[in-house]
PDB file of N, CA and C in Angstrom:
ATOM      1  N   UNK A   1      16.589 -13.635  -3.645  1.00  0.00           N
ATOM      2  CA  UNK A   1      15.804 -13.712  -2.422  1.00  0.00           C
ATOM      3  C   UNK A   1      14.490 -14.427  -2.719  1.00  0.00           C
ATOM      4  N   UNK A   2      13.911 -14.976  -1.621  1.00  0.00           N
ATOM      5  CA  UNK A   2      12.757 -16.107  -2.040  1.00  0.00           C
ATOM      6  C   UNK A   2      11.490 -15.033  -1.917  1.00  0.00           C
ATOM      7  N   UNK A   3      10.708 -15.622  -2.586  1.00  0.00           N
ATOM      8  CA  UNK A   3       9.234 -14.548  -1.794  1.00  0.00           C
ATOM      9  C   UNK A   3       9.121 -12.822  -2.147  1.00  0.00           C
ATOM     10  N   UNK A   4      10.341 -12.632  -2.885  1.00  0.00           N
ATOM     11  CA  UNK A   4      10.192 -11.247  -3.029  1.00  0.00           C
ATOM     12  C   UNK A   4       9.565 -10.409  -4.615  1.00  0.00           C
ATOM     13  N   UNK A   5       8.485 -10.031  -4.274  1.00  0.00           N
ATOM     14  CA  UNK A   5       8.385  -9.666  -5.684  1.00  0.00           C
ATOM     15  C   UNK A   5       8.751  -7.904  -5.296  1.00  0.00           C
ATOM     16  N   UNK A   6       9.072  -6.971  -6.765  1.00  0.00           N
ATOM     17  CA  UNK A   6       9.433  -6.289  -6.692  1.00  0.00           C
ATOM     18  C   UNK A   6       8.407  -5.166  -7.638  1.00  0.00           C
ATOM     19  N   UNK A   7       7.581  -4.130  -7.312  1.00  0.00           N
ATOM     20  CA  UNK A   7       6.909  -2.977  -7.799  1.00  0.00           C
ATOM     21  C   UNK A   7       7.611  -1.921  -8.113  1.00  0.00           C
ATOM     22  N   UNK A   8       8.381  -1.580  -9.060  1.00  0.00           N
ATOM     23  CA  UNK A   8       8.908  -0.443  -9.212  1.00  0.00           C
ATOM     24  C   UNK A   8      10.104   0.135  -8.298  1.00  0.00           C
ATOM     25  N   UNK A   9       9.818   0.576  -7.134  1.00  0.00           N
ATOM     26  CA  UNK A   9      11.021   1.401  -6.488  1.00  0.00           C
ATOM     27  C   UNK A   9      10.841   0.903  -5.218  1.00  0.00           C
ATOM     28  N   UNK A  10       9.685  -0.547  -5.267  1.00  0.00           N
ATOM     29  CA  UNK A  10       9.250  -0.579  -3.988  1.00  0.00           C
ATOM     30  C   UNK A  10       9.428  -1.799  -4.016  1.00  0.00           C
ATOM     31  N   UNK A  11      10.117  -2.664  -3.027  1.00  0.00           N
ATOM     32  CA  UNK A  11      10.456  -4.195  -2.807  1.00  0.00           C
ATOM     33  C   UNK A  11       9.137  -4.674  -1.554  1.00  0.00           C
ATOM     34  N   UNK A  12       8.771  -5.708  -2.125  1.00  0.00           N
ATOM     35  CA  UNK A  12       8.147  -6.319  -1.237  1.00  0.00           C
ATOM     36  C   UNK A  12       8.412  -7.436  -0.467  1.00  0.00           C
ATOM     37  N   UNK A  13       8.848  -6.875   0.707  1.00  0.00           N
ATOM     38  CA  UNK A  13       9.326  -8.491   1.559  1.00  0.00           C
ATOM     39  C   UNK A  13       8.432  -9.636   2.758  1.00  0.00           C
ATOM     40  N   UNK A  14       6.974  -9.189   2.750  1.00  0.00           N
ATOM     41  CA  UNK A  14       6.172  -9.336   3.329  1.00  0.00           C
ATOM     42  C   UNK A  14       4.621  -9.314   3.050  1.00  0.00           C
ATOM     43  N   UNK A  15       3.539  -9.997   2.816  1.00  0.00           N
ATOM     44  CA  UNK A  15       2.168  -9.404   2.449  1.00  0.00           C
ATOM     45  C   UNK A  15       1.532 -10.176   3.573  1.00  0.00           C
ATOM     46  N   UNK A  16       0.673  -9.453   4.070  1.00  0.00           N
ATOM     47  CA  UNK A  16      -0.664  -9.614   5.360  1.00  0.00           C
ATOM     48  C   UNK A  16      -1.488  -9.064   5.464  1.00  0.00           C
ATOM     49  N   UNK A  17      -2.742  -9.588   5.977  1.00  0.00           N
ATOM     50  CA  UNK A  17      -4.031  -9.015   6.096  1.00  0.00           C
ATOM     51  C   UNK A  17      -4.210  -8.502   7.299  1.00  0.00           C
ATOM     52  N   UNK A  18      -4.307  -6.867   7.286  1.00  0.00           N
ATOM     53  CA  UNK A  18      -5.053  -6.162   8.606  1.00  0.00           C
ATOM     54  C   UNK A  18      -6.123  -5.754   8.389  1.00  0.00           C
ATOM     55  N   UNK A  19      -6.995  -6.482   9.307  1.00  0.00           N
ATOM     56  CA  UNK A  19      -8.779  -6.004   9.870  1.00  0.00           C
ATOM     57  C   UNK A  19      -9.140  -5.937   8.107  1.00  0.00           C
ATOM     58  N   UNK A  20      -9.063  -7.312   7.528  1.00  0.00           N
ATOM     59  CA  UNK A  20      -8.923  -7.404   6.063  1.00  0.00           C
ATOM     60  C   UNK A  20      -8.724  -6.742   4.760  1.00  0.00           C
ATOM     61  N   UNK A  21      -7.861  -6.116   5.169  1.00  0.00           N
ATOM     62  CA  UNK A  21      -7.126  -4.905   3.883  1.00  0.00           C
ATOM     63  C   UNK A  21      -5.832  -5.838   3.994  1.00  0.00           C
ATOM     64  N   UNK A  22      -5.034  -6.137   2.708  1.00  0.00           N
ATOM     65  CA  UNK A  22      -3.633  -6.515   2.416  1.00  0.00           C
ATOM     66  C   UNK A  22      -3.035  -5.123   2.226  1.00  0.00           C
ATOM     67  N   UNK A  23      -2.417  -5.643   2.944  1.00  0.00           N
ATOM     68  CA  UNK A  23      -0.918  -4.805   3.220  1.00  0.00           C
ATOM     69  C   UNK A  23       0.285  -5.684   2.866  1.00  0.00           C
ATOM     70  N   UNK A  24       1.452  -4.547   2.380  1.00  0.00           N
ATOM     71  CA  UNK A  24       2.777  -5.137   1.687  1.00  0.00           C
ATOM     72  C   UNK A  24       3.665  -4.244   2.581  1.00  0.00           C
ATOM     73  N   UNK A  25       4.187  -5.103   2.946  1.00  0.00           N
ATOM     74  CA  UNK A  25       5.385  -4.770   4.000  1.00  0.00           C
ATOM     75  C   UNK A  25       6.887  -4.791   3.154  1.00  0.00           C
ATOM     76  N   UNK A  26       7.491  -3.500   2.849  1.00  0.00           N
ATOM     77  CA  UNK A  26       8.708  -3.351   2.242  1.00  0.00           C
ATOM     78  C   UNK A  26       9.360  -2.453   2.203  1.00  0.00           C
ATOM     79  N   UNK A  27      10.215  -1.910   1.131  1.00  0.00           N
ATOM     80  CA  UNK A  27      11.345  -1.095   1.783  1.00  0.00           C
ATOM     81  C   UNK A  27      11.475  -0.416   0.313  1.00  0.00           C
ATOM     82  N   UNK A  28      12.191   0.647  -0.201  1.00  0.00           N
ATOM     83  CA  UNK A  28      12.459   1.381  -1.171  1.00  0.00           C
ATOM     84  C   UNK A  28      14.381   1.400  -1.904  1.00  0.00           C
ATOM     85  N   UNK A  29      14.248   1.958  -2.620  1.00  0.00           N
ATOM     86  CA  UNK A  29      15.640   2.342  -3.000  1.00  0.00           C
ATOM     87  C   UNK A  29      16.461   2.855  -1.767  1.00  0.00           C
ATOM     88  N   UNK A  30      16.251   3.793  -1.117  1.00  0.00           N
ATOM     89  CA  UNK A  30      16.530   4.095  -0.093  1.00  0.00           C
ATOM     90  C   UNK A  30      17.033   3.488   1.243  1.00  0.00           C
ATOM     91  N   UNK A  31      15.998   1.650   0.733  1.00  0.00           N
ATOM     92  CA  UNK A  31      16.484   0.730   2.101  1.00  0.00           C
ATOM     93  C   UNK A  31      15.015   1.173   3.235  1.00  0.00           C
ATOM     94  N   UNK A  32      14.589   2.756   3.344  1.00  0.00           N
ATOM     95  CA  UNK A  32      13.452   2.841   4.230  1.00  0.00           C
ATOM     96  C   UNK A  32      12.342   2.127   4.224  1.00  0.00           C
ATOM     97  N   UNK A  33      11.744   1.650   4.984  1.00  0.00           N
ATOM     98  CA  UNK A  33      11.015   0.305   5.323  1.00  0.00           C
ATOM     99  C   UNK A  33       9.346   0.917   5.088  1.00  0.00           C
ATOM    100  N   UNK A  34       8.463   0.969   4.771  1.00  0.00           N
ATOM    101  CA  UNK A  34       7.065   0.882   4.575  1.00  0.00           C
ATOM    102  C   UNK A  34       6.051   0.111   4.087  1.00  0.00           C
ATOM    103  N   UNK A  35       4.867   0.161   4.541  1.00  0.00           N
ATOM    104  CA  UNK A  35       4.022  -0.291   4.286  1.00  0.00           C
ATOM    105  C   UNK A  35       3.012   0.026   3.354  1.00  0.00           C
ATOM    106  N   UNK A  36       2.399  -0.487   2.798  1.00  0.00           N
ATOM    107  CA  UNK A  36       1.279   0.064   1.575  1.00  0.00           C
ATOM    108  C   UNK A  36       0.352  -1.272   1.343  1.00  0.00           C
ATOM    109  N   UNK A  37      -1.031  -0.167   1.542  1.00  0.00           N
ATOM    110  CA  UNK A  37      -1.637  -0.853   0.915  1.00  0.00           C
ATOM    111  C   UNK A  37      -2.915   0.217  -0.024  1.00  0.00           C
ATOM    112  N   UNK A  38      -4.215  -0.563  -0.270  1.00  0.00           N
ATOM    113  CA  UNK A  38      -5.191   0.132  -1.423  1.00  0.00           C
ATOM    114  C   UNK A  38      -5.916   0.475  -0.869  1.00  0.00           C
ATOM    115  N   UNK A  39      -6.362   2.138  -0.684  1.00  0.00           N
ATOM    116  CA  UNK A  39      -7.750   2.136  -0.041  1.00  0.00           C
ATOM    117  C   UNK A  39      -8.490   2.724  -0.491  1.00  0.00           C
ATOM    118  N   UNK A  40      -9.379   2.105  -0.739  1.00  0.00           N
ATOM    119  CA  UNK A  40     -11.099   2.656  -1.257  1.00  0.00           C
ATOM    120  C   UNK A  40     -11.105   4.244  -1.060  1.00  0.00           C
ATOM    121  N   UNK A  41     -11.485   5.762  -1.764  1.00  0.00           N
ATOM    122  CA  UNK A  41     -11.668   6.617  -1.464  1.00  0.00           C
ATOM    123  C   UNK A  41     -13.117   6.973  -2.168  1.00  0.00           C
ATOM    124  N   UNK A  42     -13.842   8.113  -1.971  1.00  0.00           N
ATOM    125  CA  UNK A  42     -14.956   7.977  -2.256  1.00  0.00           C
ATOM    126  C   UNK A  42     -15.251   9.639  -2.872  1.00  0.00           C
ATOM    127  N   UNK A  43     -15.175   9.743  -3.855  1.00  0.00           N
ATOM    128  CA  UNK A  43     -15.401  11.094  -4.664  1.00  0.00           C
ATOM    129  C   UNK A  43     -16.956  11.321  -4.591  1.00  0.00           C
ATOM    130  N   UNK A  44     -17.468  12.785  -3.477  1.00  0.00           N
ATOM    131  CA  UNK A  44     -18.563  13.082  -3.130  1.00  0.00           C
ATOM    132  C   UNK A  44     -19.702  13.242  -3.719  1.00  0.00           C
ATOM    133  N   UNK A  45     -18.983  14.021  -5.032  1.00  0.00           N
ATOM    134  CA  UNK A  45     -19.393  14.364  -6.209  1.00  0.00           C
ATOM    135  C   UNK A  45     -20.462  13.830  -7.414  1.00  0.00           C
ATOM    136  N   UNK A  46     -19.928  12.869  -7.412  1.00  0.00           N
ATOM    137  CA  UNK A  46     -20.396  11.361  -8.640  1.00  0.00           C
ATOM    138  C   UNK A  46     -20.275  10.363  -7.796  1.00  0.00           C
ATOM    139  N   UNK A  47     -20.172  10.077  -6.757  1.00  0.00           N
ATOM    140  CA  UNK A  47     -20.180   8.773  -5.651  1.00  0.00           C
ATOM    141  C   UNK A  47     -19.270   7.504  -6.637  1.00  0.00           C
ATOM    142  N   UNK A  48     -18.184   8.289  -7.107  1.00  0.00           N
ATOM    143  CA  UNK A  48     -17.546   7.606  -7.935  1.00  0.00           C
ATOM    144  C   UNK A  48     -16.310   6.683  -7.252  1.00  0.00           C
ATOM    145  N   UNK A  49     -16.105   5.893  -6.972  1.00  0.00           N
ATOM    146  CA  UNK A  49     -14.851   4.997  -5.996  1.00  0.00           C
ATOM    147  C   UNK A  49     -13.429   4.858  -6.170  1.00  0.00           C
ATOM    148  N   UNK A  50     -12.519   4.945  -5.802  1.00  0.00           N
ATOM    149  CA  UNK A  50     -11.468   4.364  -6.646  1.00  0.00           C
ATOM    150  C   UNK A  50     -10.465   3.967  -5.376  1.00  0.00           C
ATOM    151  N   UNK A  51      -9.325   3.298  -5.538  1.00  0.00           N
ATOM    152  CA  UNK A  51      -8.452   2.799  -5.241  1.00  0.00           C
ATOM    153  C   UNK A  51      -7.111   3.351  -4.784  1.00  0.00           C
ATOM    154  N   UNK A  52      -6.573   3.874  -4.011  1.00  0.00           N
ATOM    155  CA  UNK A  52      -5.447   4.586  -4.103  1.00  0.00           C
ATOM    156  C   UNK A  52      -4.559   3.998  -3.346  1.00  0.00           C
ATOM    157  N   UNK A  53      -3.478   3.853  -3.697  1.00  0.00           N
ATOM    158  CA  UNK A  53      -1.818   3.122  -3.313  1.00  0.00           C
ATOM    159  C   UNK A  53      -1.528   3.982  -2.196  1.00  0.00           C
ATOM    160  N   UNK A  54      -1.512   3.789  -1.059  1.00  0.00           N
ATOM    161  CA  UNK A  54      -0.780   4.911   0.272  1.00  0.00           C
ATOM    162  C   UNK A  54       0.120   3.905   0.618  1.00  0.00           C
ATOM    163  N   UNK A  55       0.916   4.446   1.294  1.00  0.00           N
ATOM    164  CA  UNK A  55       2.444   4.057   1.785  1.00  0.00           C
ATOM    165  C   UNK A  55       3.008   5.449   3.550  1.00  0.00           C
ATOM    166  N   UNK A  56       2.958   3.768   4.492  1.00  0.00           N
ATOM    167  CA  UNK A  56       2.810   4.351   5.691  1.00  0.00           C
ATOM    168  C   UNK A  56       4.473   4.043   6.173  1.00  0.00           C
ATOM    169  N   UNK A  57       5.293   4.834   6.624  1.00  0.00           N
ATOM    170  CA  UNK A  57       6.414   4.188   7.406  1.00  0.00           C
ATOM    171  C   UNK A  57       5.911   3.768   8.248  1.00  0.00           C
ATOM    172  N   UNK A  58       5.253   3.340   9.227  1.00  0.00           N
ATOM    173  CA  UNK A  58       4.674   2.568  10.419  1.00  0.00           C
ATOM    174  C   UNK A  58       3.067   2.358  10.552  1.00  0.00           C
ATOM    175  N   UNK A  59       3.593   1.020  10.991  1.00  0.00           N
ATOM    176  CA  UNK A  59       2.204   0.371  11.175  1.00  0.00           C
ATOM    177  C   UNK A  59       0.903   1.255  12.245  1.00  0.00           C
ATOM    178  N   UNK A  60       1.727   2.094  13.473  1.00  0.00           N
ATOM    179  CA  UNK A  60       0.652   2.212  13.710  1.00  0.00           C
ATOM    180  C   UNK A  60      -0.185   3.829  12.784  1.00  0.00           C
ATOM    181  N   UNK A  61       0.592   4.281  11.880  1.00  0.00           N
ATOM    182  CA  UNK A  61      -0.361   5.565  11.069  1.00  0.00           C
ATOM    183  C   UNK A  61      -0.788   4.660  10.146  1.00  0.00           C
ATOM    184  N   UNK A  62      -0.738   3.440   9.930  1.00  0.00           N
ATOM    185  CA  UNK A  62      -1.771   2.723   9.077  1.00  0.00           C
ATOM    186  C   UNK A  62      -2.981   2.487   9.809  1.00  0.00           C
ATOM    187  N   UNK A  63      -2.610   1.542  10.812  1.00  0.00           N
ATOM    188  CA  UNK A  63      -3.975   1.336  11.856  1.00  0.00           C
ATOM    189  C   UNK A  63      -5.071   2.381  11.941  1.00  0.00           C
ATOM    190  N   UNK A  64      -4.580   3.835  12.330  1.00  0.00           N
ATOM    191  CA  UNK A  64      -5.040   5.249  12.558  1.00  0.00           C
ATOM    192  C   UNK A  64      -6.018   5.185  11.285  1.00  0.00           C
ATOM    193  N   UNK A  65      -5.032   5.077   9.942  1.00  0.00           N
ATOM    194  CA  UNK A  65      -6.399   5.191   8.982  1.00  0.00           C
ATOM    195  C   UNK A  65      -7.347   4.142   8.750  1.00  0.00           C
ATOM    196  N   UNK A  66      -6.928   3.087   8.780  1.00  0.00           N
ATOM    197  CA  UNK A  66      -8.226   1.899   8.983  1.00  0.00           C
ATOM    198  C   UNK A  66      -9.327   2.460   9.783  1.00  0.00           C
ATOM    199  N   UNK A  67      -8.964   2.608  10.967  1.00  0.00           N
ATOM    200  CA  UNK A  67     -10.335   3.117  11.578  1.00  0.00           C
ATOM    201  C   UNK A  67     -10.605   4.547  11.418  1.00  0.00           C
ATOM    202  N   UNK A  68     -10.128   5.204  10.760  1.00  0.00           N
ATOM    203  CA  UNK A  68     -11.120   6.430  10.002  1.00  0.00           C
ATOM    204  C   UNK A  68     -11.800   5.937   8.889  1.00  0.00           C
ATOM    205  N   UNK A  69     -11.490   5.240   8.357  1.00  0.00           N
ATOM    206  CA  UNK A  69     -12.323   4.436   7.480  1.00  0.00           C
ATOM    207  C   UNK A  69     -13.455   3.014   7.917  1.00  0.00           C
ATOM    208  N   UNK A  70     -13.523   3.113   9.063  1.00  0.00           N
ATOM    209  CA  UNK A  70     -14.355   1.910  10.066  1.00  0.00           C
ATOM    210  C   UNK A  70     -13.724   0.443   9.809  1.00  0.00           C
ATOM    211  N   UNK A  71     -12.587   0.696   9.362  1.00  0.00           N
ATOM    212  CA  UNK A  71     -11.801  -0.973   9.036  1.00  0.00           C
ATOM    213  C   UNK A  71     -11.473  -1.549   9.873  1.00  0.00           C
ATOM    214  N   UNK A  72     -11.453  -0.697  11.340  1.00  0.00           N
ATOM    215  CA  UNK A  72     -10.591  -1.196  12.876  1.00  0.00           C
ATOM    216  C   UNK A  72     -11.157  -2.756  13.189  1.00  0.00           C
TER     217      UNK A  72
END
């Protein structure tokens, strides 16, 4: 297949930018279709940052968290 790179258990058949976060549009062992992308989280504690991999079956509970995060 052209264009496809592959992460582990997770095929990627798609990458795009929403409200500028990349998102990877793909599917699993399973064939079930999701989305993932990286989002900034913010440890209160030590105002320490990091990155975390989430994975949405649908676009719109991704959207939902963009704008809890003011990304809308």
């Amino acid at each position: 297949m052209r264009g496809v790179t592959i992460f582990g258990n997770f095929t990627v058949l798609q990458t795009f930018m929403l409200n500028g976060v990349q998102v990877d549009k793909g599917f699993d062992e399973r064939l079930d279709i999701f989305y993932r992308t990286n989002l900034c989280v913010e440890n209160n504690d030590d105002i320490y940052y990091e990155y975390v991999e989430c994975y949405y079956r649908n676009i719109d509970d991704l959207k939902e968290d963009l704008k809890k995060f003011n990304l809308d």
